[in-house]
Protein backbone atom coordinates (compact mmCIF):
# COMPACT_ATOMS: atom_id res chain seq x y z
CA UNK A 1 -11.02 46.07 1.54
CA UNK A 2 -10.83 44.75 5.35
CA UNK A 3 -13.86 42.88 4.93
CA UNK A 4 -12.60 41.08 1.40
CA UNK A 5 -9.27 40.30 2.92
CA UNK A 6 -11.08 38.51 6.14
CA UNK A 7 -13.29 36.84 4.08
CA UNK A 8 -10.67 35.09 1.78
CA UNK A 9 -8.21 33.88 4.66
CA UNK A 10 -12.00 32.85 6.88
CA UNK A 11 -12.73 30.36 3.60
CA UNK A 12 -9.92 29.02 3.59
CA UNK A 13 -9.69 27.74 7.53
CA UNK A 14 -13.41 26.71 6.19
CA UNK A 15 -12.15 24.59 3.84
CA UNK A 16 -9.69 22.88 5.91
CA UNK A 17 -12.19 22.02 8.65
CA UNK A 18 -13.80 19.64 5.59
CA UNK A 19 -10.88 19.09 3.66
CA UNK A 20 -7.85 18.81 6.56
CA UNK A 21 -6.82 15.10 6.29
CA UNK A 22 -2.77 13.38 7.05
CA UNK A 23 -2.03 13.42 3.35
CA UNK A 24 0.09 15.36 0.70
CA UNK A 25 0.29 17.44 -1.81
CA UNK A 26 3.60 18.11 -4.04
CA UNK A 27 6.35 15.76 -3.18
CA UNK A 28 9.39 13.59 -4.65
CA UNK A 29 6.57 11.81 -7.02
CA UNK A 30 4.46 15.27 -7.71
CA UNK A 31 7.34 17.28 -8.07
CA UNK A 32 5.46 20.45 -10.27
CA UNK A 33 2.58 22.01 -8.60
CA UNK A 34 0.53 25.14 -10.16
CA UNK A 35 -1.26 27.41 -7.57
CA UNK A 36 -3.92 29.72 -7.86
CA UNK A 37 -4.01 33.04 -5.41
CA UNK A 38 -5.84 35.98 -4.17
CA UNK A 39 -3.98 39.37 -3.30
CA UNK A 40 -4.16 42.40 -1.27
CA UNK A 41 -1.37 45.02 -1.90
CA UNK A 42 -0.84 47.69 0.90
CA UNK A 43 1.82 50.87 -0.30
CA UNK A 44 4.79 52.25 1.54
CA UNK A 45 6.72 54.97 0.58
CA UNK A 46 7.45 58.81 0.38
CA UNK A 47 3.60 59.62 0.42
CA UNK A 48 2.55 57.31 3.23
CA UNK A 49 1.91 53.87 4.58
CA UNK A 50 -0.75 51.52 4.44
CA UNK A 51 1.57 48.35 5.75
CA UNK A 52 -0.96 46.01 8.12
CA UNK A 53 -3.89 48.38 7.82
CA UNK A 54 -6.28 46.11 6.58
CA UNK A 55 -8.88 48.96 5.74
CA UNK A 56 -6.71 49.79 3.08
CA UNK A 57 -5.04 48.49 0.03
CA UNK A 58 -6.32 46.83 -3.51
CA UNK A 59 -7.01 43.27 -4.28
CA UNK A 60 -5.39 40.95 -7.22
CA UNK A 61 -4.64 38.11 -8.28
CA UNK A 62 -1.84 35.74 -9.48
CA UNK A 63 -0.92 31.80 -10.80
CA UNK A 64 2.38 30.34 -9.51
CA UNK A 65 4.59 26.99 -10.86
CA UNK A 66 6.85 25.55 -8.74
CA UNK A 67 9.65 22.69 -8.45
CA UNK A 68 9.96 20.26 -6.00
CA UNK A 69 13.94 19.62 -5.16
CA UNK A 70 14.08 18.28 -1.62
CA UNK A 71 11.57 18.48 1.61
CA UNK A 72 13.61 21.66 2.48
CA UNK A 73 13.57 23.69 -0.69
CA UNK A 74 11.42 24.50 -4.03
CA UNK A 75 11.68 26.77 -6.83
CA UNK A 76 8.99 29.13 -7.85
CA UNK A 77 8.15 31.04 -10.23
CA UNK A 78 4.75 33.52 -9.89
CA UNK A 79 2.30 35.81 -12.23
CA UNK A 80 0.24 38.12 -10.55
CA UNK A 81 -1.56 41.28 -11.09
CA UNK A 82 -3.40 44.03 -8.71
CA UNK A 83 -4.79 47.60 -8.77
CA UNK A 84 -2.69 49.79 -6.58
CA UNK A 85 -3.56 53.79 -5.11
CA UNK A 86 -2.90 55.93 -2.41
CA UNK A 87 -4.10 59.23 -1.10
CA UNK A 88 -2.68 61.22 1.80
CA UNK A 89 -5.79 63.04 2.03
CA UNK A 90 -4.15 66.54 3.10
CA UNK A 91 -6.50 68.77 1.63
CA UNK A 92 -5.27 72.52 0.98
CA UNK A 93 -2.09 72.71 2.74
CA UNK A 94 1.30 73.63 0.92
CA UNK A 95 5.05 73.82 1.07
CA UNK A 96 6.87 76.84 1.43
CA UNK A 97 8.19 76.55 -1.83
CA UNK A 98 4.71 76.46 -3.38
CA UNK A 99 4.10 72.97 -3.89
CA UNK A 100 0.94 70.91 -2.65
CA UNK A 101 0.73 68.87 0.22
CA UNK A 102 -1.57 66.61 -1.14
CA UNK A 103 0.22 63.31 -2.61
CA UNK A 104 -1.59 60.61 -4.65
CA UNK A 105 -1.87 58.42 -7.38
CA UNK A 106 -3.71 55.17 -8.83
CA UNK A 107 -3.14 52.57 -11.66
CA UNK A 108 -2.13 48.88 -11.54
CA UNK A 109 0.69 47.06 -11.10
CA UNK A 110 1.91 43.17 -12.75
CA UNK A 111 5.00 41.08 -10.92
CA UNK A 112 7.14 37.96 -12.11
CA UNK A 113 9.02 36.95 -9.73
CA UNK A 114 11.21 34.00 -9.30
CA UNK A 115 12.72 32.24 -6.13
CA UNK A 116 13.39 29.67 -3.57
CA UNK A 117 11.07 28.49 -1.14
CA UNK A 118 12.50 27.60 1.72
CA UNK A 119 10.36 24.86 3.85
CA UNK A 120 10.34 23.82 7.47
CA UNK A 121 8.27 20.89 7.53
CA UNK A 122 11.30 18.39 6.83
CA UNK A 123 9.00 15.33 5.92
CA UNK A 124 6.66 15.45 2.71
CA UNK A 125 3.58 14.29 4.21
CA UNK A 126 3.75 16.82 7.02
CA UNK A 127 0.34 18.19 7.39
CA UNK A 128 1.64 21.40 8.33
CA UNK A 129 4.61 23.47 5.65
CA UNK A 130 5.66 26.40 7.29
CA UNK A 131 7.93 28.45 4.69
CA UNK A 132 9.95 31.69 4.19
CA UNK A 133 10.49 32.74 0.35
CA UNK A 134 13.09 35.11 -1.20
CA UNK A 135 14.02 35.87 -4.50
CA UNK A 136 13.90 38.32 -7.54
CA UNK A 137 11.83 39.63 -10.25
CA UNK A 138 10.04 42.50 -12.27
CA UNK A 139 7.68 45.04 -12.02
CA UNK A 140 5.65 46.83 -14.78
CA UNK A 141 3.28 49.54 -13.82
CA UNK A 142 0.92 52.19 -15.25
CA UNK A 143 0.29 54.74 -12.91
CA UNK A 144 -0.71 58.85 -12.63
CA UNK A 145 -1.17 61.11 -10.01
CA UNK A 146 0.09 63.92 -8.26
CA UNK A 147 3.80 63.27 -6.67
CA UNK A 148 7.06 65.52 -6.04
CA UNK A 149 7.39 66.91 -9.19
CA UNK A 150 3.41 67.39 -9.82
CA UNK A 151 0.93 65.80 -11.43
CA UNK A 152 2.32 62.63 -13.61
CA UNK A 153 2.36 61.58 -15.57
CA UNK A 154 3.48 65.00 -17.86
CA UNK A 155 1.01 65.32 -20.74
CA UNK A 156 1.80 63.50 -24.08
CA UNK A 157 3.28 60.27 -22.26
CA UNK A 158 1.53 57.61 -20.58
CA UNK A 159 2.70 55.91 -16.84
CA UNK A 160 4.29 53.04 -17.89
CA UNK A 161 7.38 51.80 -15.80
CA UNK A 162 9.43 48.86 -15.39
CA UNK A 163 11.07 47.98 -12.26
CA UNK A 164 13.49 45.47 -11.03
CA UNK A 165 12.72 44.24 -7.21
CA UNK A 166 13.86 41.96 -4.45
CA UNK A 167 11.20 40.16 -2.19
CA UNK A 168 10.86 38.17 0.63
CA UNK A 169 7.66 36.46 2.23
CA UNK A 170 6.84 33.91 4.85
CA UNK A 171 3.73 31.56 4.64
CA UNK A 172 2.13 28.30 6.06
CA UNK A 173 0.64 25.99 3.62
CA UNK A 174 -1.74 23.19 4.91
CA UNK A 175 -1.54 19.40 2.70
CA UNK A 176 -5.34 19.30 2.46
CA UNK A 177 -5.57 16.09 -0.08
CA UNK A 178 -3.17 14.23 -1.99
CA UNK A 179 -2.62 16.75 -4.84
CA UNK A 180 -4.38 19.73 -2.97
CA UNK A 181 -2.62 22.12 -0.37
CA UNK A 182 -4.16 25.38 0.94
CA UNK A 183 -1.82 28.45 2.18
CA UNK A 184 -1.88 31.63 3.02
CA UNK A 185 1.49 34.06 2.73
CA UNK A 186 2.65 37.73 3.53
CA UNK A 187 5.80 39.00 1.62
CA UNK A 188 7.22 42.24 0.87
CA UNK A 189 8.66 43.82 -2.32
CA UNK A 190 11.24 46.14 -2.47
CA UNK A 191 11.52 48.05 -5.91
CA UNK A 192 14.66 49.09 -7.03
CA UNK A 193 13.62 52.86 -8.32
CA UNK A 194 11.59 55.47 -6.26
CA UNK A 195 9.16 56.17 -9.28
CA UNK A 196 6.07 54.37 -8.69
CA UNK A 197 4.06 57.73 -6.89
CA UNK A 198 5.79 60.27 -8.30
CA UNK A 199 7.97 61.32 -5.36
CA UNK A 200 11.82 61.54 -5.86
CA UNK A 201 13.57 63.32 -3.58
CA UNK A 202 17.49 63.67 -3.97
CA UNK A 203 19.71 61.58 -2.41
CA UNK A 204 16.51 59.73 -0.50
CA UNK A 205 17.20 55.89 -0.28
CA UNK A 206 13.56 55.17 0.46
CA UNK A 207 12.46 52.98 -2.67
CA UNK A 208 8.89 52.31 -3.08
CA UNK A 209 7.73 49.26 -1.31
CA UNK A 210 4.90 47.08 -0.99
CA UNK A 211 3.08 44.15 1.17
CA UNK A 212 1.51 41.10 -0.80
CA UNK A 213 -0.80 39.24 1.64
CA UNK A 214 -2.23 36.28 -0.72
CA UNK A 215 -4.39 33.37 0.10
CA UNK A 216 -5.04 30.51 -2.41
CA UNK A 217 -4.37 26.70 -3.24
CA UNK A 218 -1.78 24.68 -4.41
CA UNK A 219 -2.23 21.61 -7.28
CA UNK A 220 0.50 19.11 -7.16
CA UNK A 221 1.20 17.41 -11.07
CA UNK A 222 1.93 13.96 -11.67
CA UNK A 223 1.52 10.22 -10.39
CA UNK A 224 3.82 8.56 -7.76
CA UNK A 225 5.54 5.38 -9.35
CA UNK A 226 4.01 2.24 -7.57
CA UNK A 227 5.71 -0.85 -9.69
CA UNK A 228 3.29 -3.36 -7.81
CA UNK A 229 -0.12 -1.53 -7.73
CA UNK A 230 -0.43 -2.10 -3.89
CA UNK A 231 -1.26 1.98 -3.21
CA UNK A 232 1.96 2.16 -1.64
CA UNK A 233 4.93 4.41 -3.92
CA UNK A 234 7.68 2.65 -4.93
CA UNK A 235 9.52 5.24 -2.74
CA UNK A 236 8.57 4.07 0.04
CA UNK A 237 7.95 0.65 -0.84
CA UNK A 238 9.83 -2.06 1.17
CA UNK A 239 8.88 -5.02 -0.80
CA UNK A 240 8.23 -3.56 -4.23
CA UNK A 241 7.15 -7.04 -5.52
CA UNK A 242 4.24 -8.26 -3.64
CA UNK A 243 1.73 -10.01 -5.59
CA UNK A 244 -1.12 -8.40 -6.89
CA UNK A 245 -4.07 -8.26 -4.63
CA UNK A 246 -1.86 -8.73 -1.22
CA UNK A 247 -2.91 -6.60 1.42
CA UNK A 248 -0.05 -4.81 2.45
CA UNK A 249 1.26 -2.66 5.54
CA UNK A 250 2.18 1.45 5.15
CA UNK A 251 5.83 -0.01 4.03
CA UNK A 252 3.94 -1.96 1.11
CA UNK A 253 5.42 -5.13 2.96
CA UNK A 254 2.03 -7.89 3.06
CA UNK A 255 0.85 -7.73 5.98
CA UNK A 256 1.91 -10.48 8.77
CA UNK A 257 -1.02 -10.17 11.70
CA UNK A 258 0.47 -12.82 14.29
CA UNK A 259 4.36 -11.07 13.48
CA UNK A 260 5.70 -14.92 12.66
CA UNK A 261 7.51 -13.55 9.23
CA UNK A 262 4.75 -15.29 7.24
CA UNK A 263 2.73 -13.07 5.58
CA UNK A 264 -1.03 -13.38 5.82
CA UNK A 265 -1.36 -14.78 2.62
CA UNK A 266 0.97 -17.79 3.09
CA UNK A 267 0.06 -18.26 6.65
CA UNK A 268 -2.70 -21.20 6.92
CA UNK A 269 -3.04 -20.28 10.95
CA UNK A 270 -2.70 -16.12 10.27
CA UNK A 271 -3.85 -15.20 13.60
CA UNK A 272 -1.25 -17.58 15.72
CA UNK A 273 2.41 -16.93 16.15
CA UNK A 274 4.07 -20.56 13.99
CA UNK A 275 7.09 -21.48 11.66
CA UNK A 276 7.71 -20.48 8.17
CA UNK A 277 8.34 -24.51 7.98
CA UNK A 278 4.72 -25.05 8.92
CA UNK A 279 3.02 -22.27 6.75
CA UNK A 280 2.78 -20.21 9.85
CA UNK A 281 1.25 -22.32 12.24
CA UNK A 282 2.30 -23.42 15.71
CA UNK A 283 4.42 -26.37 16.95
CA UNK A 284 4.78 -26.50 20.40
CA UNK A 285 6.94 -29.38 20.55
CA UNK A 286 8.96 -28.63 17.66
CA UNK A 287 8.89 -31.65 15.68
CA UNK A 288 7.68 -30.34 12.55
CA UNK A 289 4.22 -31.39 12.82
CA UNK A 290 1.60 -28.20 13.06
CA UNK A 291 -0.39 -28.56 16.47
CA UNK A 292 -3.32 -28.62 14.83
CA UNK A 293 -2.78 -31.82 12.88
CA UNK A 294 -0.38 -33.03 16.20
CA UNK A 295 -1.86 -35.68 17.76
CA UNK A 296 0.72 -35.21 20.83
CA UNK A 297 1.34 -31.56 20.53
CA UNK A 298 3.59 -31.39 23.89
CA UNK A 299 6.33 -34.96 23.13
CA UNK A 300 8.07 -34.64 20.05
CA UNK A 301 7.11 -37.26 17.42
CA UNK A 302 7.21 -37.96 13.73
CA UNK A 303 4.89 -36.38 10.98
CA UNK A 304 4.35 -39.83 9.81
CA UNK A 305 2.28 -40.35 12.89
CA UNK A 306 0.88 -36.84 13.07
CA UNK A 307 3.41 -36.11 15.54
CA UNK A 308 3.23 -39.06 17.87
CA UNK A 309 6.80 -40.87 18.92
CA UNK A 310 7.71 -44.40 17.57
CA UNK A 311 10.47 -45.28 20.01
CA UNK A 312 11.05 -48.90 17.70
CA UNK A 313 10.39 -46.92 14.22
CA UNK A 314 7.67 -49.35 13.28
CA UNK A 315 5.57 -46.69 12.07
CA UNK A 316 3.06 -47.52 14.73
CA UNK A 317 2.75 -44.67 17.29
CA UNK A 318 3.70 -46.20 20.42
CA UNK A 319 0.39 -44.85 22.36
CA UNK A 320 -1.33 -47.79 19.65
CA UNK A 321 1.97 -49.81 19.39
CA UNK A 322 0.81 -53.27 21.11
CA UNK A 323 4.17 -54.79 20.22
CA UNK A 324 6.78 -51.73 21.22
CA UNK A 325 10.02 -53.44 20.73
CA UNK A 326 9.52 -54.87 17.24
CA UNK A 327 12.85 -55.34 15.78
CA UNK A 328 14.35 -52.71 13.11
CA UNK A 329 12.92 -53.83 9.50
CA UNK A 330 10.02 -56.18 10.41
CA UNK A 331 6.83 -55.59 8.36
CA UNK A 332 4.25 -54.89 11.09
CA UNK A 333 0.14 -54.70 11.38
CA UNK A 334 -1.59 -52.12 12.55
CA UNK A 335 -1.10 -52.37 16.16
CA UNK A 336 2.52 -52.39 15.55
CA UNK A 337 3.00 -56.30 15.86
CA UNK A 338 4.76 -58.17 12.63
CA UNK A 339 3.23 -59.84 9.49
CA UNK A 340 0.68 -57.48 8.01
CA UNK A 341 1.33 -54.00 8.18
CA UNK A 342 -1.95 -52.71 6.83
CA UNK A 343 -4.25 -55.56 8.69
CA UNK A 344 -6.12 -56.20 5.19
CA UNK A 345 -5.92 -59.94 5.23
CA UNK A 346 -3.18 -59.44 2.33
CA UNK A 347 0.23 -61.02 3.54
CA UNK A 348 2.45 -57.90 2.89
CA UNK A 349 5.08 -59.62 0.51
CA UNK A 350 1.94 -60.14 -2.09
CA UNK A 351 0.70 -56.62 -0.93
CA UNK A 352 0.67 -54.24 -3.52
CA UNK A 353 -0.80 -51.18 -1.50
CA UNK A 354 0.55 -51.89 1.86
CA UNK A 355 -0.48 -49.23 3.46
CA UNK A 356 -4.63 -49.25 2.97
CA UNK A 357 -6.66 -47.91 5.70
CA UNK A 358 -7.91 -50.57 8.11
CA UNK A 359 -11.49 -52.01 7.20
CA UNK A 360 -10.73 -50.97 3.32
CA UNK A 361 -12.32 -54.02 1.80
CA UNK A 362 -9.23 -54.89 -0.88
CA UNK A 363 -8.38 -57.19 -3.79
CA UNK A 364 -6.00 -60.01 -4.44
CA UNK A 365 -3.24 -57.68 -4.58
CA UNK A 366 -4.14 -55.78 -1.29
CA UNK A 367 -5.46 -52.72 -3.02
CA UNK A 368 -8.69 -50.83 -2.20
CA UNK A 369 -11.79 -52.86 -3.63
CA UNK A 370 -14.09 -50.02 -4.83
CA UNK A 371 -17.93 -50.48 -6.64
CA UNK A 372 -18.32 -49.28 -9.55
CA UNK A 373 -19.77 -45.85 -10.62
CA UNK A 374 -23.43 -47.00 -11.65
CA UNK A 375 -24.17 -45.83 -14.94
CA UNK A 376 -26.63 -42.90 -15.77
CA UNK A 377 -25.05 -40.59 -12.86
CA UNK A 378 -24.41 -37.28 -14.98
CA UNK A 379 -20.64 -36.75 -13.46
CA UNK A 380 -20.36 -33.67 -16.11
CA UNK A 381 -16.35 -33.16 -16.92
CA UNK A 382 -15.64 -34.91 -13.50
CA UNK A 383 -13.46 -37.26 -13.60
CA UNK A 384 -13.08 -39.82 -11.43
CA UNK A 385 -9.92 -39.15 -9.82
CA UNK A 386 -8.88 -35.28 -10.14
CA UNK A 387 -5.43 -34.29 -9.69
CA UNK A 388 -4.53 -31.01 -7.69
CA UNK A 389 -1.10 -30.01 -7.86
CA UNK A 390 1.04 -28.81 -4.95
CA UNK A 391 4.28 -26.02 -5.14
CA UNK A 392 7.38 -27.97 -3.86
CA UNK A 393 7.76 -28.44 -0.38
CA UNK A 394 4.42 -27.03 0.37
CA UNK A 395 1.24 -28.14 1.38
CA UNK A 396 -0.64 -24.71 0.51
CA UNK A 397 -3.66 -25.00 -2.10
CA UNK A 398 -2.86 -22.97 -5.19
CA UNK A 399 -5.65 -20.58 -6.28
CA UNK A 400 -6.22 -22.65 -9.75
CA UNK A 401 -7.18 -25.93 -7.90
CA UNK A 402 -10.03 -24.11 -6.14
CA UNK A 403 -11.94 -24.50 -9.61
CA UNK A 404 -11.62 -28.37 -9.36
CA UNK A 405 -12.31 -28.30 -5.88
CA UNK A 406 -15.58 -26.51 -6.18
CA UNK A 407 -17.02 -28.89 -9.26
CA UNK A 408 -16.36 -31.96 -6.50
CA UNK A 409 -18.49 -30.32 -3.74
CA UNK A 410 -21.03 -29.51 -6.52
CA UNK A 411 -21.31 -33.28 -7.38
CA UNK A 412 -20.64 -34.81 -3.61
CA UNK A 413 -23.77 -32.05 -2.82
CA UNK A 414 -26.09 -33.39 -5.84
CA UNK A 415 -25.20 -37.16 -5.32
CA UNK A 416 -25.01 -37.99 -1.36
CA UNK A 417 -24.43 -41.63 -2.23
CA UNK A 418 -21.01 -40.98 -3.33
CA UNK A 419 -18.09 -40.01 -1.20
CA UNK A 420 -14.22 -39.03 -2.08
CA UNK A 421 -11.29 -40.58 -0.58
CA UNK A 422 -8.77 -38.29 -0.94
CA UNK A 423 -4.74 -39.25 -1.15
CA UNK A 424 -1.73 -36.81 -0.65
CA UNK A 425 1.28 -37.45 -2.14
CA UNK A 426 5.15 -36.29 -2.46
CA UNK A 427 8.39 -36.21 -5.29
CA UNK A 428 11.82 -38.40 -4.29
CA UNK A 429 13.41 -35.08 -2.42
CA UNK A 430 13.68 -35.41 1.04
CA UNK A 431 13.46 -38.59 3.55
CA UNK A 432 10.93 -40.89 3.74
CA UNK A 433 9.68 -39.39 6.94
CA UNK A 434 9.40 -36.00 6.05
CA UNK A 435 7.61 -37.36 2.67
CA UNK A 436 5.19 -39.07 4.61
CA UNK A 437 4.41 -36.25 6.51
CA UNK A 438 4.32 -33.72 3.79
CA UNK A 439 1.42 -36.23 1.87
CA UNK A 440 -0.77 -36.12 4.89
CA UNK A 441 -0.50 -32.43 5.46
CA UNK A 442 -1.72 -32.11 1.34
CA UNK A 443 -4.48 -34.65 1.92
CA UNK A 444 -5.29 -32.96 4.66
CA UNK A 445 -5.11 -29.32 3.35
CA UNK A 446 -8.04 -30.49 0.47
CA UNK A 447 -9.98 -32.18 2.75
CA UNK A 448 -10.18 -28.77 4.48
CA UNK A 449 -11.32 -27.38 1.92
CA UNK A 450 -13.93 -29.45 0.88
CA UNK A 451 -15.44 -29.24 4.86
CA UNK A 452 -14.78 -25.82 5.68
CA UNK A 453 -15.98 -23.69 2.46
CA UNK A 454 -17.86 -26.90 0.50
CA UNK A 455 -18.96 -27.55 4.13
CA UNK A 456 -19.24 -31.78 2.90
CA UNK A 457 -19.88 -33.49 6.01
CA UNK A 458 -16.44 -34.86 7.65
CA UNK A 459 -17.89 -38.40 7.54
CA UNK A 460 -18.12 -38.31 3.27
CA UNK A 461 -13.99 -37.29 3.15
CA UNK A 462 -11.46 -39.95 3.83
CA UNK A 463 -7.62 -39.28 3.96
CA UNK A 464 -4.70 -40.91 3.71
CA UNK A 465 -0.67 -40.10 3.07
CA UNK A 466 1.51 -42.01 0.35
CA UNK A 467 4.72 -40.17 0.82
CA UNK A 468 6.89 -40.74 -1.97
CA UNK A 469 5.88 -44.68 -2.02
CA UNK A 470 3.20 -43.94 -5.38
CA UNK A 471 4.82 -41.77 -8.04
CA UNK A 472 3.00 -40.46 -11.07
CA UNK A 473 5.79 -39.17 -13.32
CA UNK A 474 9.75 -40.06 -12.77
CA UNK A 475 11.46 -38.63 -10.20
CA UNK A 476 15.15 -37.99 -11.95
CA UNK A 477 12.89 -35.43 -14.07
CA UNK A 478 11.85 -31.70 -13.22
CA UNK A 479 8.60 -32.96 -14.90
CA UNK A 480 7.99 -35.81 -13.34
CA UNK A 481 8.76 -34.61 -9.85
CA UNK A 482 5.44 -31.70 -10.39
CA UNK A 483 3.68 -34.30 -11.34
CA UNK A 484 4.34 -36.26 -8.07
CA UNK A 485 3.71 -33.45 -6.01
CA UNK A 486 0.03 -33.86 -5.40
CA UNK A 487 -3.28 -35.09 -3.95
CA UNK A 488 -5.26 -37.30 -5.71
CA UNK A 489 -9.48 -36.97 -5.22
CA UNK A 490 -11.42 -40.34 -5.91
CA UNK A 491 -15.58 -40.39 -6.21
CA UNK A 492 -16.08 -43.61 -4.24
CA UNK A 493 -19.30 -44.94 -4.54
CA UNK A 494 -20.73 -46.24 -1.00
């Protein structure tokens, strides 16, 4: 019996050493568990005592089902079943009145009992429950032997008795798995009546009593709620509503690497401390104007001029500005002096696109002059201007423009005569300035795209920023504002 006993608890520290990770089994989401369990029963009573003689005792069995209700407490409610004997081995002796000395008896023995588990691990995905149990129940066993009275039971009836018992135990249970925990419990049961070996003595308060050491495992039921599929139950989820297929944090919140309160996801510099303004990137002299596209990171300038100042708001950086105190309102060239702005030969009242790149060879009106597409270039379903479409206020490619994006660096990578010029542009909301600045960043976030993961050669992408100056739909309309907020890419043909 010793050497079945040792073996069952031995497994199970066995399977912990493989098993034994920092998760849980039955909690506030797995609130019914069933358990399986192995038994050794050890007698105490008139007759003897075989209480923590592991030589001694029989095996069983049992199934359990219990309710979650809080990290303290559970209900239970277990089955179980076990042969049960004892012998005092006196061999020969008698009483003075005549009776033997020798007390036994054999037969089996089958518990419900019912209770409250009492736990002291506080949190649910403790690794370690250590518990004391109490409650009440039934007996029902079928015993014979020889006891006070003589042998039992008397001939013509059988050995079957029901009794009513209290019991107690104390345990440790270890959270092996999410569903799975292993434990290990001794309890003690205290029958009611004196009857189970036959020896009733008057007035004797000493009930029959037994030890139940068990070993077995625990199987939690159900699924934890989790609303957003991130792994993370909505019990303890912080931010229930992340997007699907956002990496997320133990609190379910996405995860923010540089800690700027942009998540990973929306942060275009993820690994550098920056503004939610900026899409989480840096901006050293606060002038809304990401250092990376700053062109004078440490004096506070306009995004119009990728951060440079303008101290005679020309619109011509004063580090280029050759005529620095050009008065408020004058059209001005290039290199900041008056007449034309652009420097494309196209006086800028009779300029219809007064703000082309310099050397852009242009047309009567002052527009770009581009050659046309030759014919017999297979272009597919590209067009020759493709549209990608910006969220307000942002300059943040959306997943669905990646498709466009990646038929352009298909073409510009079979035909390396063409080029793109690509144009960022903004809706009526907001001032000029900021506009302007907004545009570029767009521009610029495709262009990125198309030299980073296309990997086009920087030389084949031109930008430029329209602000608000080149609307595609009207601005007093929800409609028409989307369709303003965009970048524009145009196949040029070199």
């Amino acid at each position: 019996m010793k050497r079945i006993f040792n073996k069952t608890v031995a497994a199970a520290f066995v399977l912990c050493s493989f098993l034994a990770t920092s998760s849980y089994a039955q909690n506030a989401d797995n609130k019914w568990a069933l358990s399986g369990f192995a038994s050794v029963y050890q007698y105490k009573g008139n007759v003897g005592s075989e209480f923590f003689k592991f030589g001694e005792g029989r095996t069983g069995g049992g199934i359990g089902l219990s309710r979650y209700l809080s990290p303290w407490f559970d209900l239970t409610l277990n089955f179980s079943r076990a042969r049960i004997d004892y012998n005092n081995n006196v061999q020969g002796g008698v009483f003075a009145s005549g009776r033997s000395q020798n007390y036994y008896f054999n037969g089996e023995m089958m518990n419900v009992l019912g209770g409250v588990k009492v736990k002291f691990g506080i949190k649910d995905d403790a690794l370690l429950h250590p518990y004391v149990s109490f409650g009440y129940g039934g007996a029902f066993t079928d015993v014979s032997g020889r006891g006070g009275f003589g042998t039992f039971p008397p001939n013509g009836t059988d050995g079957d008795l029901a009794h009513d018992l209290w019991w107690g135990a104390a345990g440790v249970k270890l959270n092996v798995s999410e569903r799975v925990g292993l434990f290990v419990q001794t309890g003690q049961m205290y029958l009611t009546t004196d009857q189970t070996d036959g020896f009733r003595r008057p007035n004797d308060k000493l009930h029959d009593r037994f030890l139940q050491h068990n070993a077995g495992l625990t199987f939690a039921l159900g699924k934890a709620k989790d609303t957003d599929m991130d792994g993370v139950p909505d019990r303890k989820d912080k931010c229930p509503d992340t997007p699907s297929g956002v990496k997320v944090d133990e609190n379910g919140c996405p995860v923010d690497t540089d800690k700027d309160g942009v998540p990973d996801y929306q942060d275009n510099c993820p690994d550098v401390a920056g503004v939610a303004s900026l899409n989480g990137c840096p901006d050293r002299d606060n002038d809304g104007v990401a250092d990376a596209q700053d062109q004078c990171p440490d004096t506070p300038g306009l995004p119009a001029l990728n951060g440079c100042p303008d101290a005679d708001n020309d619109g011509v950086a004063d580090a280029q500005d050759q005529c620095p105190d050009t008065p408020a309102g004058t059209q001005v060239d290039a290199k900041g002096c008056p007449l034309d702005a652009d420097g494309d030969g196209v006086a800028d009242a009779l300029d219809k696109c007064p703000n082309t790149p310099a050397g852009t060879q242009v047309d009567a009106n002052g527009c770009p002059l581009r050659k046309p597409i030759p014919r017999g270039v297979n272009r597919g379903n590209l067009q020759d201007t493709t549209y990608i479409q910006f969220e307000f206020d942002k300059a943040v490619l959306r997943k669905v423009s990646f498709r466009k994006l990646d038929q352009i660096v298909r073409f510009l990578k079979q035909n390396p005569d063409f080029d793109v010029n690509v144009s960022g542009h903004a809706d009526a909301t907001g001032t000029d300035e900021y506009n302007q600045g907004l545009s570029e960043r767009r521009a610029a976030a495709v262009a990125r795209y198309l030299t980073s993961r296309g990997r086009i050669a920087r030389n084949r992408v031109t930008t430029v920023g329209y602000g608000e100056s080149r609307p595609r739909g009207d601005n007093e309309t929800a409609a028409g504002r989307a369709l303003n907020r965009r970048a524009q890419v145009e196949l040029v043909f070199e």
